[in-house]
PDB file of N, CA and C in Angstrom:
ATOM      1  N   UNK A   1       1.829  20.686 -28.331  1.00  0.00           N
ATOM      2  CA  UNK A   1       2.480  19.386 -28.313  1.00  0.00           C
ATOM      3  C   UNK A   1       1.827  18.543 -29.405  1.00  0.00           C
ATOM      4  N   UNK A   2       3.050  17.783 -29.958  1.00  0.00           N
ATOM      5  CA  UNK A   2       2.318  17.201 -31.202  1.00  0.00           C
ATOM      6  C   UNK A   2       1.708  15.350 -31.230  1.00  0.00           C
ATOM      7  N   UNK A   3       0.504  15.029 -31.539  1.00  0.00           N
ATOM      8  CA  UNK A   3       0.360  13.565 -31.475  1.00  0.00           C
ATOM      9  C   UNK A   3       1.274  12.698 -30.373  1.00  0.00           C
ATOM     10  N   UNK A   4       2.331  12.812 -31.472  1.00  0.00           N
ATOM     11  CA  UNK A   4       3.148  11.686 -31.275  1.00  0.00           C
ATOM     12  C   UNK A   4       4.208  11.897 -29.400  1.00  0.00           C
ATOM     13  N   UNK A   5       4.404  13.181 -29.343  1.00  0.00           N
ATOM     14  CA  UNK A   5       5.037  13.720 -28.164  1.00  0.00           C
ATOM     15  C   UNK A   5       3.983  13.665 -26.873  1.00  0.00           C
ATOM     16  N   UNK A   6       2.786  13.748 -26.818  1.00  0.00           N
ATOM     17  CA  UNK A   6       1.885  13.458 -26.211  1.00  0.00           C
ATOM     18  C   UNK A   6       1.522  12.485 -25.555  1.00  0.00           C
ATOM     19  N   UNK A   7       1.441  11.166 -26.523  1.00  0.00           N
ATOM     20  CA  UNK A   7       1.660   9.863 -25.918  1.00  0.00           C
ATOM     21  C   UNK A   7       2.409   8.954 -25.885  1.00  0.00           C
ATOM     22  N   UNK A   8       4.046   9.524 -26.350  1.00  0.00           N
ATOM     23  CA  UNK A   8       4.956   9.346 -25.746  1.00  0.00           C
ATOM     24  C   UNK A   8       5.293   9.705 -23.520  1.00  0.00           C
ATOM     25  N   UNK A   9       4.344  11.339 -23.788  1.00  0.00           N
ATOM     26  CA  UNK A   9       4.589  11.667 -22.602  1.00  0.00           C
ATOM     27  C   UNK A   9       3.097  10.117 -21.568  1.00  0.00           C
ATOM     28  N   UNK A  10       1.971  10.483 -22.394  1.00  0.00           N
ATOM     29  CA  UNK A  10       1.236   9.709 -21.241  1.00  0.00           C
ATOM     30  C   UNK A  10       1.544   8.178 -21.509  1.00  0.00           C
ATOM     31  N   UNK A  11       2.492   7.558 -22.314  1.00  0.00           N
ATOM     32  CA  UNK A  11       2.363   6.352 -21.621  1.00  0.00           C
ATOM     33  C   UNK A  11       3.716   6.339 -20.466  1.00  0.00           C
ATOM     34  N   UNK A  12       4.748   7.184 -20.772  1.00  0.00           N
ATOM     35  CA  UNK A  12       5.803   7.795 -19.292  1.00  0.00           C
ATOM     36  C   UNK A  12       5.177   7.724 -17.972  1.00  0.00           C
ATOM     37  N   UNK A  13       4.107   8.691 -17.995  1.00  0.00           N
ATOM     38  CA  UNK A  13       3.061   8.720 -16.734  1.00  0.00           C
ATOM     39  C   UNK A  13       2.875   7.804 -16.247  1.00  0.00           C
ATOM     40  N   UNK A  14       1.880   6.614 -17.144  1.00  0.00           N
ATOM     41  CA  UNK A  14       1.231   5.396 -16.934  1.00  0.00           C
ATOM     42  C   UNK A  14       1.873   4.924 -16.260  1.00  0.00           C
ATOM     43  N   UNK A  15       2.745   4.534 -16.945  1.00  0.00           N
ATOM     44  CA  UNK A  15       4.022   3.492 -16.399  1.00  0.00           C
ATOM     45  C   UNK A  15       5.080   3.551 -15.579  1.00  0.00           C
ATOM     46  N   UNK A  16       5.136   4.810 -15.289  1.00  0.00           N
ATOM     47  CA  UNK A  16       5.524   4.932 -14.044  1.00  0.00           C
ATOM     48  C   UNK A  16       5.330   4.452 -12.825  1.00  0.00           C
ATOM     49  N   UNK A  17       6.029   4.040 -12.006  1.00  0.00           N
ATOM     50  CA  UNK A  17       5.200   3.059 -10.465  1.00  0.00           C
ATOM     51  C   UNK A  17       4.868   4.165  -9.799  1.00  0.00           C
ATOM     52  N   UNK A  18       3.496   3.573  -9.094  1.00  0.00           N
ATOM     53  CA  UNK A  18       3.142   5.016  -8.125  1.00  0.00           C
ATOM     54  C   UNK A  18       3.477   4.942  -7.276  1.00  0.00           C
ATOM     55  N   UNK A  19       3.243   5.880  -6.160  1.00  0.00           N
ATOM     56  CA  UNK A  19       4.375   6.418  -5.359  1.00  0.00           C
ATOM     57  C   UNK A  19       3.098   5.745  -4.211  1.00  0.00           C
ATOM     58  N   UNK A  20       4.028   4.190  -3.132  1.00  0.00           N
ATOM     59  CA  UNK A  20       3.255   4.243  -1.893  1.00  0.00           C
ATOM     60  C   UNK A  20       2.859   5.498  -1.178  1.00  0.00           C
ATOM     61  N   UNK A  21       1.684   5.636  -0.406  1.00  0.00           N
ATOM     62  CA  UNK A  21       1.403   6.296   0.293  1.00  0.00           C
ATOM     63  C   UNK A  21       1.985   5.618   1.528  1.00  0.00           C
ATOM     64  N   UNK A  22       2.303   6.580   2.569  1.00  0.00           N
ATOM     65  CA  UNK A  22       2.882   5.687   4.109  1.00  0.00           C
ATOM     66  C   UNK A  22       1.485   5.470   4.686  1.00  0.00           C
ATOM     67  N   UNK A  23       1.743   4.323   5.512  1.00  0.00           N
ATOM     68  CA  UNK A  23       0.826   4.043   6.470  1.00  0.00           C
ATOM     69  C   UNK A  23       0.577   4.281   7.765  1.00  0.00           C
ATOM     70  N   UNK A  24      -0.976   4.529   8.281  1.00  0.00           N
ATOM     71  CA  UNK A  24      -0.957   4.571   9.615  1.00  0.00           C
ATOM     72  C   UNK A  24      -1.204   3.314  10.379  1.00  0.00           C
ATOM     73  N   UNK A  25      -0.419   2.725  11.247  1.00  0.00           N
ATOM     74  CA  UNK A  25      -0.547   1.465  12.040  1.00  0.00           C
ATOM     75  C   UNK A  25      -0.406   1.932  13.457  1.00  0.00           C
ATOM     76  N   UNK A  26      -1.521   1.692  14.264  1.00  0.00           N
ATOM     77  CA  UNK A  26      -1.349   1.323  15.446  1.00  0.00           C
ATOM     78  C   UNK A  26      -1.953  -0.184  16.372  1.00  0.00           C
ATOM     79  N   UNK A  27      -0.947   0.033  17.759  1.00  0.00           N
ATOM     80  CA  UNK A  27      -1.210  -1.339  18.372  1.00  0.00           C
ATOM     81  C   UNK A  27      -0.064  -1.259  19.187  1.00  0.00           C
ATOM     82  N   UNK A  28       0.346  -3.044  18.963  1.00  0.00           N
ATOM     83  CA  UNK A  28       1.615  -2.484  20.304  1.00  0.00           C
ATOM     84  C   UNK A  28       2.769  -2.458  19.637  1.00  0.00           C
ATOM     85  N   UNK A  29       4.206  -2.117  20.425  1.00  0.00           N
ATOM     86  CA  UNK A  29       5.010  -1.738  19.603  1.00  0.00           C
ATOM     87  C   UNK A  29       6.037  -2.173  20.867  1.00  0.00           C
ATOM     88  N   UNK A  30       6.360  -3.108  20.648  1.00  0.00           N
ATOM     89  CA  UNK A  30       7.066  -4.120  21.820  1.00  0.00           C
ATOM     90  C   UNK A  30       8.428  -4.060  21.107  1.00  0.00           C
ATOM     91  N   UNK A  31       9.129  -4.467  22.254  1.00  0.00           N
ATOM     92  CA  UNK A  31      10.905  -4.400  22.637  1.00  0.00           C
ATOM     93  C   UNK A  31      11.475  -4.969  23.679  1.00  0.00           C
ATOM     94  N   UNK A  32      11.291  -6.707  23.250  1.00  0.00           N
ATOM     95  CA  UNK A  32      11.192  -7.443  24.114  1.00  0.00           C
ATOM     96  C   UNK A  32      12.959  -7.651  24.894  1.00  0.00           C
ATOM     97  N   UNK A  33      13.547  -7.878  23.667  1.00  0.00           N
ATOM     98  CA  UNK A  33      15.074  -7.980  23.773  1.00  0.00           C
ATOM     99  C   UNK A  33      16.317  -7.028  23.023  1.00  0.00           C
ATOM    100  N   UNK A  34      17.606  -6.469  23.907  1.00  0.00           N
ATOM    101  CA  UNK A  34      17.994  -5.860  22.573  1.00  0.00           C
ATOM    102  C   UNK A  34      18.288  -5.879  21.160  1.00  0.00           C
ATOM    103  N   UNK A  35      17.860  -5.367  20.315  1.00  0.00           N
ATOM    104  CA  UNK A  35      17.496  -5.200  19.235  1.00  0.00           C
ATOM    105  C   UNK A  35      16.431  -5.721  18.560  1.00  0.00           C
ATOM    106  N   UNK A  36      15.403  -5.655  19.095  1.00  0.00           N
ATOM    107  CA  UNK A  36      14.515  -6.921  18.677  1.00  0.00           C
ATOM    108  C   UNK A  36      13.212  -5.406  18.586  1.00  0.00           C
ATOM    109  N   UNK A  37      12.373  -5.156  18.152  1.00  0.00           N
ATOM    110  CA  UNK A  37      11.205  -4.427  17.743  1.00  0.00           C
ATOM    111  C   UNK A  37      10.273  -4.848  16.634  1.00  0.00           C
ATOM    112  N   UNK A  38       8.983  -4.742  17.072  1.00  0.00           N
ATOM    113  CA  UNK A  38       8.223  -5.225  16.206  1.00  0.00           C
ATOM    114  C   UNK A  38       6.860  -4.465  16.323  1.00  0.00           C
ATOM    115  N   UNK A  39       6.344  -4.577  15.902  1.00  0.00           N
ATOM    116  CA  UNK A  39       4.525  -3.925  15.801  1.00  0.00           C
ATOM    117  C   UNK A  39       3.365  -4.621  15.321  1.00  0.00           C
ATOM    118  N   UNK A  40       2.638  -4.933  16.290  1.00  0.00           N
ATOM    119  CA  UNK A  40       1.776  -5.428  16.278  1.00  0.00           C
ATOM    120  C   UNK A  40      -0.003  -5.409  16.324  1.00  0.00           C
ATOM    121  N   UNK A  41      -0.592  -5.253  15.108  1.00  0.00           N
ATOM    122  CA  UNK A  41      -1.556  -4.178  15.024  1.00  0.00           C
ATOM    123  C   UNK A  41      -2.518  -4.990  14.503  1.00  0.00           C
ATOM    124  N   UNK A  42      -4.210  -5.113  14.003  1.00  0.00           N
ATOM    125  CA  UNK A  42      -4.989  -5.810  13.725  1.00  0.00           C
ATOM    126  C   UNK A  42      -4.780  -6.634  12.548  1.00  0.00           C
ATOM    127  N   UNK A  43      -4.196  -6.500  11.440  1.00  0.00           N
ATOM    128  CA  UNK A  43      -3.637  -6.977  10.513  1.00  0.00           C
ATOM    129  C   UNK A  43      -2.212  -7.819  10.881  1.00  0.00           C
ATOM    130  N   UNK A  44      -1.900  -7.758  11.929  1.00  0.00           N
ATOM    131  CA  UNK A  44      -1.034  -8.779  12.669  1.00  0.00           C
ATOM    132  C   UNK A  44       0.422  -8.439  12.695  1.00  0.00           C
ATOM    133  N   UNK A  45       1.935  -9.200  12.775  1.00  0.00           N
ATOM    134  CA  UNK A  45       2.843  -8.634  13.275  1.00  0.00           C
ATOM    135  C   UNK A  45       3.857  -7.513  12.186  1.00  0.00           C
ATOM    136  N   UNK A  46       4.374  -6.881  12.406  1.00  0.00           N
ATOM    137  CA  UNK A  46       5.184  -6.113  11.195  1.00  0.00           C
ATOM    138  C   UNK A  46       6.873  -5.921  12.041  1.00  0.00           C
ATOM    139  N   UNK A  47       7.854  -6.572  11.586  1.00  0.00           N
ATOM    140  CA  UNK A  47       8.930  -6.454  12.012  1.00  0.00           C
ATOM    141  C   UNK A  47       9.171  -5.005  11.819  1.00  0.00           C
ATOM    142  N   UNK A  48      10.449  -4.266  12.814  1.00  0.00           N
ATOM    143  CA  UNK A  48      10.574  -3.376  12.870  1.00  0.00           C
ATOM    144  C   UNK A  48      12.245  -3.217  12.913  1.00  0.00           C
ATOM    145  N   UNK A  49      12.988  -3.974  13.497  1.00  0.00           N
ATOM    146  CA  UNK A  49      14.339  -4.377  13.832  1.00  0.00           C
ATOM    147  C   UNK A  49      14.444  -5.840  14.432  1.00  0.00           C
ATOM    148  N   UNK A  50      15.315  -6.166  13.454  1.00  0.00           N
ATOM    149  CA  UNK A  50      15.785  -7.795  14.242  1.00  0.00           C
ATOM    150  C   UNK A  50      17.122  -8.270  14.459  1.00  0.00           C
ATOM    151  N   UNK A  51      17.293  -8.349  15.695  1.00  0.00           N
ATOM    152  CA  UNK A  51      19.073  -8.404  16.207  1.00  0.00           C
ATOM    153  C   UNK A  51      20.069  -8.741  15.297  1.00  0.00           C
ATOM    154  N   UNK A  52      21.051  -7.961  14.604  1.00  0.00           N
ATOM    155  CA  UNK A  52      21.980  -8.390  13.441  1.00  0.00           C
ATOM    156  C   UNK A  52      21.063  -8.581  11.869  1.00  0.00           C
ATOM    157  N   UNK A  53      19.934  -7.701  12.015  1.00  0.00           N
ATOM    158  CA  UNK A  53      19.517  -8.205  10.987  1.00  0.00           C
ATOM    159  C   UNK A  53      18.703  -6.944  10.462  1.00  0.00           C
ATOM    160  N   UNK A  54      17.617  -7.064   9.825  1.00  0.00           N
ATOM    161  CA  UNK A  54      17.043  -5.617   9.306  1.00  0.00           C
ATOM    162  C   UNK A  54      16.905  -4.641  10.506  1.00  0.00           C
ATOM    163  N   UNK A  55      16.567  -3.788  10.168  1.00  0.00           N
ATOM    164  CA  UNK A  55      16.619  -2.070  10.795  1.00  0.00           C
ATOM    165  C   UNK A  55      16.254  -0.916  10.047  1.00  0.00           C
ATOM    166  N   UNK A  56      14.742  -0.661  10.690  1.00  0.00           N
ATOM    167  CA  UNK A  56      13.686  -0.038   9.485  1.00  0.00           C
ATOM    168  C   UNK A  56      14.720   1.236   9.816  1.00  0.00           C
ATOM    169  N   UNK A  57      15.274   2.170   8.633  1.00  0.00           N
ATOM    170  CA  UNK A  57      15.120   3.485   8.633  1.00  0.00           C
ATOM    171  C   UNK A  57      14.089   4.406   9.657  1.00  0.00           C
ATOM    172  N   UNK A  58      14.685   5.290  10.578  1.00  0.00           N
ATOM    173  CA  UNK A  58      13.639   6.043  11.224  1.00  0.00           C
ATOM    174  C   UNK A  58      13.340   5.257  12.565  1.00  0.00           C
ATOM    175  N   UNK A  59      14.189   4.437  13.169  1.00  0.00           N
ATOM    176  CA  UNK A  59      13.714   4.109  14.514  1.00  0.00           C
ATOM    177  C   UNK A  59      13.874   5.667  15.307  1.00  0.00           C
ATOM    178  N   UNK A  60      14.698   6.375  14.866  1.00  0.00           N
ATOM    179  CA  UNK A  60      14.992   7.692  16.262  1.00  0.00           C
ATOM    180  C   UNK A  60      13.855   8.255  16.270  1.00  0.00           C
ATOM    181  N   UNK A  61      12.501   7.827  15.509  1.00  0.00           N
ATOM    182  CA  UNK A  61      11.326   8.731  16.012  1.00  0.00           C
ATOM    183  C   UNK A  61      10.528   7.784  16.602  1.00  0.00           C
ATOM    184  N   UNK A  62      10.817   6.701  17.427  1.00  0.00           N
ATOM    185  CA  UNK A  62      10.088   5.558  18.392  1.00  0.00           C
ATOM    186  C   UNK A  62      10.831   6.629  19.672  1.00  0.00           C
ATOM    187  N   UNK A  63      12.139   6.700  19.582  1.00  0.00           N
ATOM    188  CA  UNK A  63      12.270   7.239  21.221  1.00  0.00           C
ATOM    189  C   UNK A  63      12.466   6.384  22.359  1.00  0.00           C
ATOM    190  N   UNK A  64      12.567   6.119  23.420  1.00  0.00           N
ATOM    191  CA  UNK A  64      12.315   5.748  24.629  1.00  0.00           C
ATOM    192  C   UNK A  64      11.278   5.749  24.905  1.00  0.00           C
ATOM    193  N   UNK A  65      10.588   4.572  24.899  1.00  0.00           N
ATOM    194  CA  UNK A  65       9.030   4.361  24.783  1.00  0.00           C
ATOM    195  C   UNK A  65       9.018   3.696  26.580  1.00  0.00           C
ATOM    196  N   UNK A  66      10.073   3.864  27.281  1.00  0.00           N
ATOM    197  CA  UNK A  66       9.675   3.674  28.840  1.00  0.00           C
ATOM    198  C   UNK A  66       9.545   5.510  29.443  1.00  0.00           C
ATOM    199  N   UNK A  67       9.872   6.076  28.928  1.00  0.00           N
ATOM    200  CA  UNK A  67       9.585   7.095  29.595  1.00  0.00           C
ATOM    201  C   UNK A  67       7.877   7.285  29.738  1.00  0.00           C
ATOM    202  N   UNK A  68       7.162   7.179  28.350  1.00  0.00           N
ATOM    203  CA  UNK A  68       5.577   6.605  28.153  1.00  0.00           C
ATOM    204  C   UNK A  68       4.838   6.277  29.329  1.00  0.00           C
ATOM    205  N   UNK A  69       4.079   5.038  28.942  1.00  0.00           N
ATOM    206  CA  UNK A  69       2.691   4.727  29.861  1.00  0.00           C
ATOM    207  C   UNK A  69       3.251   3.217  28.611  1.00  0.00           C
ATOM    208  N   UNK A  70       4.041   2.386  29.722  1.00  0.00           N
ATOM    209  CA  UNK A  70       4.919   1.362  29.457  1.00  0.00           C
ATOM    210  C   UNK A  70       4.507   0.366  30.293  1.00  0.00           C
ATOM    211  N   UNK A  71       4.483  -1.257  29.966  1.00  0.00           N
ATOM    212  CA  UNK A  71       5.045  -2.493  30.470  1.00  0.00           C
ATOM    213  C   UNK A  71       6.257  -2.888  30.225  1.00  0.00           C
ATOM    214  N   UNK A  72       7.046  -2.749  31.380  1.00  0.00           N
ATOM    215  CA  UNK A  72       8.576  -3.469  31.344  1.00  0.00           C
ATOM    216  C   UNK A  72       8.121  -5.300  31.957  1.00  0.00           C
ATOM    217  N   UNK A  73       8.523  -6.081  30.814  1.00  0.00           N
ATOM    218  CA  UNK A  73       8.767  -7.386  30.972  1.00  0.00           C
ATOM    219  C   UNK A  73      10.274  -8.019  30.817  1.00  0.00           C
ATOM    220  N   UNK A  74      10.881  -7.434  30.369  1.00  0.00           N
ATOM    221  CA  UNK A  74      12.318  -7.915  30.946  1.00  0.00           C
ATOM    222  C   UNK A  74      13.133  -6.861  31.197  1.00  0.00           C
ATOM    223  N   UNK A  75      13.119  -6.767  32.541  1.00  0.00           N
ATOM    224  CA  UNK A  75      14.100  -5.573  32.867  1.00  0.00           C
ATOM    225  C   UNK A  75      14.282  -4.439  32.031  1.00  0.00           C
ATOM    226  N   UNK A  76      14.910  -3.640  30.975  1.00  0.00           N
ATOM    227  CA  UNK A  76      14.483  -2.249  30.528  1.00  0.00           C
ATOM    228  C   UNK A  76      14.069  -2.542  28.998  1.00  0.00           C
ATOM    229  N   UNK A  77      13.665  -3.666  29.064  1.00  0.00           N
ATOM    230  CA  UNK A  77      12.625  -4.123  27.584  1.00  0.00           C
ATOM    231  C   UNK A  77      10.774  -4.550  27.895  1.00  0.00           C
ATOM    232  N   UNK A  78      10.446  -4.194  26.910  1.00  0.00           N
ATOM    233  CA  UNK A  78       8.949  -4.572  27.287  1.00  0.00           C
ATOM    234  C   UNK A  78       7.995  -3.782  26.506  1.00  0.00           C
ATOM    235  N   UNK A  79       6.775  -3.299  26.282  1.00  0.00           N
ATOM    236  CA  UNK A  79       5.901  -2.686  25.349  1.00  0.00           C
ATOM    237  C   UNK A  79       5.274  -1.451  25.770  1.00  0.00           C
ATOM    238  N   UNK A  80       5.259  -0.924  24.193  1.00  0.00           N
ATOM    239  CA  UNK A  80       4.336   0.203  24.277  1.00  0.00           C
ATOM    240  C   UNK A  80       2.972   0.037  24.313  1.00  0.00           C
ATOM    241  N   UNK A  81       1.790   1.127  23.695  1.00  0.00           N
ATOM    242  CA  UNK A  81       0.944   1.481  22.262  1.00  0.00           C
ATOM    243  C   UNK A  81       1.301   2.343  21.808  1.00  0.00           C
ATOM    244  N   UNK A  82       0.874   2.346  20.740  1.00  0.00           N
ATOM    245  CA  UNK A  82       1.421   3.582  19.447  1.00  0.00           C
ATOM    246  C   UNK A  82       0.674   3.774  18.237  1.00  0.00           C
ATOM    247  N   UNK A  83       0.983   4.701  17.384  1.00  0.00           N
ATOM    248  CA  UNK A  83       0.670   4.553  16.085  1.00  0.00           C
ATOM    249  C   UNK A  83       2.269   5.635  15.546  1.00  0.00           C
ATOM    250  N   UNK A  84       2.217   4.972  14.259  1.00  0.00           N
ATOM    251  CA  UNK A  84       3.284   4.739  13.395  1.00  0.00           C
ATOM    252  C   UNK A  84       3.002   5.277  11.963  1.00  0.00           C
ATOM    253  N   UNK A  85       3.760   6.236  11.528  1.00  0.00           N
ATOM    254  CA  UNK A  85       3.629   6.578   9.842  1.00  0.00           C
ATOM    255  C   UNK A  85       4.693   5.812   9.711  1.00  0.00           C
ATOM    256  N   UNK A  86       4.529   4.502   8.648  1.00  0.00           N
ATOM    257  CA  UNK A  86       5.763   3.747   8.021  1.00  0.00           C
ATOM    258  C   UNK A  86       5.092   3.426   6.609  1.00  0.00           C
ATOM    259  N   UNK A  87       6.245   2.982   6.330  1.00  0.00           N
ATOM    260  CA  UNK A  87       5.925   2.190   5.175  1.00  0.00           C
ATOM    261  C   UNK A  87       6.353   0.748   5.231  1.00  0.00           C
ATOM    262  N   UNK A  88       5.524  -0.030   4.268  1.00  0.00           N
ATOM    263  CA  UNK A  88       6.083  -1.659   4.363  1.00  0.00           C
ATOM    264  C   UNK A  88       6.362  -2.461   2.732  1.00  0.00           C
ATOM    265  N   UNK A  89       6.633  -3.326   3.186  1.00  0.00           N
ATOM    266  CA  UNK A  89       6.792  -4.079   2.206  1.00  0.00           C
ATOM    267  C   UNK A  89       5.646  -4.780   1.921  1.00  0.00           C
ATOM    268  N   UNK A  90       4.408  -5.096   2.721  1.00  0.00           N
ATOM    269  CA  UNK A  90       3.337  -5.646   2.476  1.00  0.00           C
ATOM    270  C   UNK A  90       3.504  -6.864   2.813  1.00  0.00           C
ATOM    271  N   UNK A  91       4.370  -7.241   3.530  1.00  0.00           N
ATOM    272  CA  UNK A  91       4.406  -8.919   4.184  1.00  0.00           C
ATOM    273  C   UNK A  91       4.963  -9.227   5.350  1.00  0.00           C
ATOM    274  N   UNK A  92       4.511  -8.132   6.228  1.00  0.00           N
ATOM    275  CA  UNK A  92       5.302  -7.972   7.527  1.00  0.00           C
ATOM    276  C   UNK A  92       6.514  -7.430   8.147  1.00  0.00           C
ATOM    277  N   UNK A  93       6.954  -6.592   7.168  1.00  0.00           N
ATOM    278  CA  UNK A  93       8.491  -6.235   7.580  1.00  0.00           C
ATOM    279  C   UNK A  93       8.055  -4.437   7.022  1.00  0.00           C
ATOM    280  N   UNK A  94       8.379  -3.700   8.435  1.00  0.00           N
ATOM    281  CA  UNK A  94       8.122  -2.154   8.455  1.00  0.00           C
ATOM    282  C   UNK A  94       9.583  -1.517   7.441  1.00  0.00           C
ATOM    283  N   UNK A  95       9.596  -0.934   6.101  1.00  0.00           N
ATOM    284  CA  UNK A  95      10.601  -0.662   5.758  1.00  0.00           C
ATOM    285  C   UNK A  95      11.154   1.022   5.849  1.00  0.00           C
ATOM    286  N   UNK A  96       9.942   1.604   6.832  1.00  0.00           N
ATOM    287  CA  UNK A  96      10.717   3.386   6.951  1.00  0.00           C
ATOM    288  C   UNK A  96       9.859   3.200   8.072  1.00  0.00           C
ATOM    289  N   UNK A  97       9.944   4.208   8.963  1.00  0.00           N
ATOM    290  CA  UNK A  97       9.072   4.969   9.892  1.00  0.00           C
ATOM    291  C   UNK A  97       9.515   6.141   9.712  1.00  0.00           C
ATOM    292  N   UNK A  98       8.166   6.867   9.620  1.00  0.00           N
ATOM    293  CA  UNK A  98       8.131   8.324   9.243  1.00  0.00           C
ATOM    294  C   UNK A  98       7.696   9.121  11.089  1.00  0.00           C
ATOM    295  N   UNK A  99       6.728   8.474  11.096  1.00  0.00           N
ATOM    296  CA  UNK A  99       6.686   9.021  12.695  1.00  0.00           C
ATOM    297  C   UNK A  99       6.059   8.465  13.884  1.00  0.00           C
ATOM    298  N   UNK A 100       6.070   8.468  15.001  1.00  0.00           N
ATOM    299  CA  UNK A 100       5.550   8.012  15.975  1.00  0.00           C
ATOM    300  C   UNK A 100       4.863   8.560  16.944  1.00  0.00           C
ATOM    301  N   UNK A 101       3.733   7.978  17.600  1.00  0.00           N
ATOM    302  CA  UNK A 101       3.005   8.691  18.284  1.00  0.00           C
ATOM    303  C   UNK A 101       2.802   7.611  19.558  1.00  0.00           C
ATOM    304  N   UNK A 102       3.380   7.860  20.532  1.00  0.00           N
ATOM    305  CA  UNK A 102       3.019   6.741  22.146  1.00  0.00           C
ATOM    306  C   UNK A 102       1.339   7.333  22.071  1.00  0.00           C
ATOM    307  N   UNK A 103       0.894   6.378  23.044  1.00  0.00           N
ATOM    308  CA  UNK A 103      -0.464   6.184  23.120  1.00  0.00           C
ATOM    309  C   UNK A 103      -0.312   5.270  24.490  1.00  0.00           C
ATOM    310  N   UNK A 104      -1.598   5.765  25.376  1.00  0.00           N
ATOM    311  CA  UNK A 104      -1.780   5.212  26.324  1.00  0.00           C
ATOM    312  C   UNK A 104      -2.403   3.564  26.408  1.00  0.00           C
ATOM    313  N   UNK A 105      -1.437   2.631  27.359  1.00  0.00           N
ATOM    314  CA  UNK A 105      -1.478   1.596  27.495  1.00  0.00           C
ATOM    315  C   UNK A 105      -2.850   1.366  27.115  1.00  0.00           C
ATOM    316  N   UNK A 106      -4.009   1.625  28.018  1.00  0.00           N
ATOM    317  CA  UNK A 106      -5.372   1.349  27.642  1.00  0.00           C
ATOM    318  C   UNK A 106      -5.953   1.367  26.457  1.00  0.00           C
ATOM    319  N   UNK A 107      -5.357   2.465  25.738  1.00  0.00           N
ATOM    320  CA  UNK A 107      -6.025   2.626  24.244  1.00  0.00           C
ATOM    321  C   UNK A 107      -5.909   0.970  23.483  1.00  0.00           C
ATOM    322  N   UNK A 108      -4.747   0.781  23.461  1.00  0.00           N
ATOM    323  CA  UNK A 108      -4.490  -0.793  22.754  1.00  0.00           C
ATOM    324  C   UNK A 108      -5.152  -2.006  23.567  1.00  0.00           C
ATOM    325  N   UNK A 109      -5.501  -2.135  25.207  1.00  0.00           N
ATOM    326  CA  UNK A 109      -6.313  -3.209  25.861  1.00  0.00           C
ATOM    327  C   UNK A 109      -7.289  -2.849  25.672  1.00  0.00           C
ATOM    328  N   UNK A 110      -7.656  -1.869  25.114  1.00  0.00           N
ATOM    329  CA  UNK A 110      -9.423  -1.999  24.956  1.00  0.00           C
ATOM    330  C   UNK A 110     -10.132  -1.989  23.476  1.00  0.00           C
ATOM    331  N   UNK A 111      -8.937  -2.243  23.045  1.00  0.00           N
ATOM    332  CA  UNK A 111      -9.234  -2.674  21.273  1.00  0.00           C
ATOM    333  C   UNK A 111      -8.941  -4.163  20.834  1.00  0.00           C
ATOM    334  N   UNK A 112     -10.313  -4.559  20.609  1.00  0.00           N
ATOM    335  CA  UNK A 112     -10.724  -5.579  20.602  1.00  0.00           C
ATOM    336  C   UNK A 112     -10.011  -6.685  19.428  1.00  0.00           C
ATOM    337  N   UNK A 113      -9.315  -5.958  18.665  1.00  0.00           N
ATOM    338  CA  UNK A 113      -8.528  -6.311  17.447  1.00  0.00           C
ATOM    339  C   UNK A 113      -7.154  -7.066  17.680  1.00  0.00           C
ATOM    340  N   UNK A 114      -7.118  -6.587  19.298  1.00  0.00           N
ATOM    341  CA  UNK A 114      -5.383  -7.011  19.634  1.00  0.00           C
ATOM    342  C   UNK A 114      -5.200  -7.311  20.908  1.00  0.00           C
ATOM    343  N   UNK A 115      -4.425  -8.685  20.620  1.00  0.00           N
ATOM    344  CA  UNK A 115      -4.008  -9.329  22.331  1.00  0.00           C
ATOM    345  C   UNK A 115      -3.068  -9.130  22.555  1.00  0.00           C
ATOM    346  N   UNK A 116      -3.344  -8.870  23.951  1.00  0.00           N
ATOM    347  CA  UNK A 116      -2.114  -7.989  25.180  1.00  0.00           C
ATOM    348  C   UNK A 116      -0.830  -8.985  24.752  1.00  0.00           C
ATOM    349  N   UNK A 117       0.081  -8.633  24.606  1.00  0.00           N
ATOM    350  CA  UNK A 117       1.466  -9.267  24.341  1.00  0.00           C
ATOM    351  C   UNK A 117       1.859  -9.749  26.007  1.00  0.00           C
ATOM    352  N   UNK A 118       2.553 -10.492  25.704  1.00  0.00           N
ATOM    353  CA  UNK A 118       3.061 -11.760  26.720  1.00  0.00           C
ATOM    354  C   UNK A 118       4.060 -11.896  27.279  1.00  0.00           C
TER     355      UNK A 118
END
């Protein structure tokens, strides 16, 4: 490869945007009303779905999070714990979920990072 084809190719590379890595977030992962989901983890809340309004890609791997180790606070709405492969936008709004993992109620009340939802 000659000079000029070379760093043609590495400034291509450079400048290319890199590719987010997904994230792991856990905490709670509440569903208070229909359509309403959110996640809530030490770094604080991350929308997940909001009634008539966004809808992260990849909710079908949350599941039925009452079948779990669940608080129902309004009749068949109410919270998990979890952890979550997503990705975000970096300002509170979850824009994929890659995967989900329920987690027992206790794991999230005994982490000192996060208050019991209400």
């Amino acid at each position: 490869m000659n000079g000029i084809a070379l760093a043609s190719t590495l400034v291509l590379v450079l400048a290319a945007p890199a590719a987010m890595a997904a994230e792991n977030r856990c905490g709670w992962v509440e569903n208070p009303t229909p359509g309403n989901w959110w996640l809530t983890d030490r770094d604080g809340q991350w929308i997940i779905m909001s009634q008539g309004g966004h809808e992260a890609p990849g909710m079908e791997h949350i599941g039925d999070i009452s079948a779990g180790d669940y608080v129902a606070t309004n009749g068949n709405y109410g919270y998990a714990c979890g952890c979550m492969k997503v990705d975000t936008d970096g300002e509170g709004m979850i824009t994929r979920i890659h995967s989900f993992r329920q987690l027992a109620i206790a794991k999230c009340e005994n982490d000192s990072a996060l208050s019991t939802p209400q």
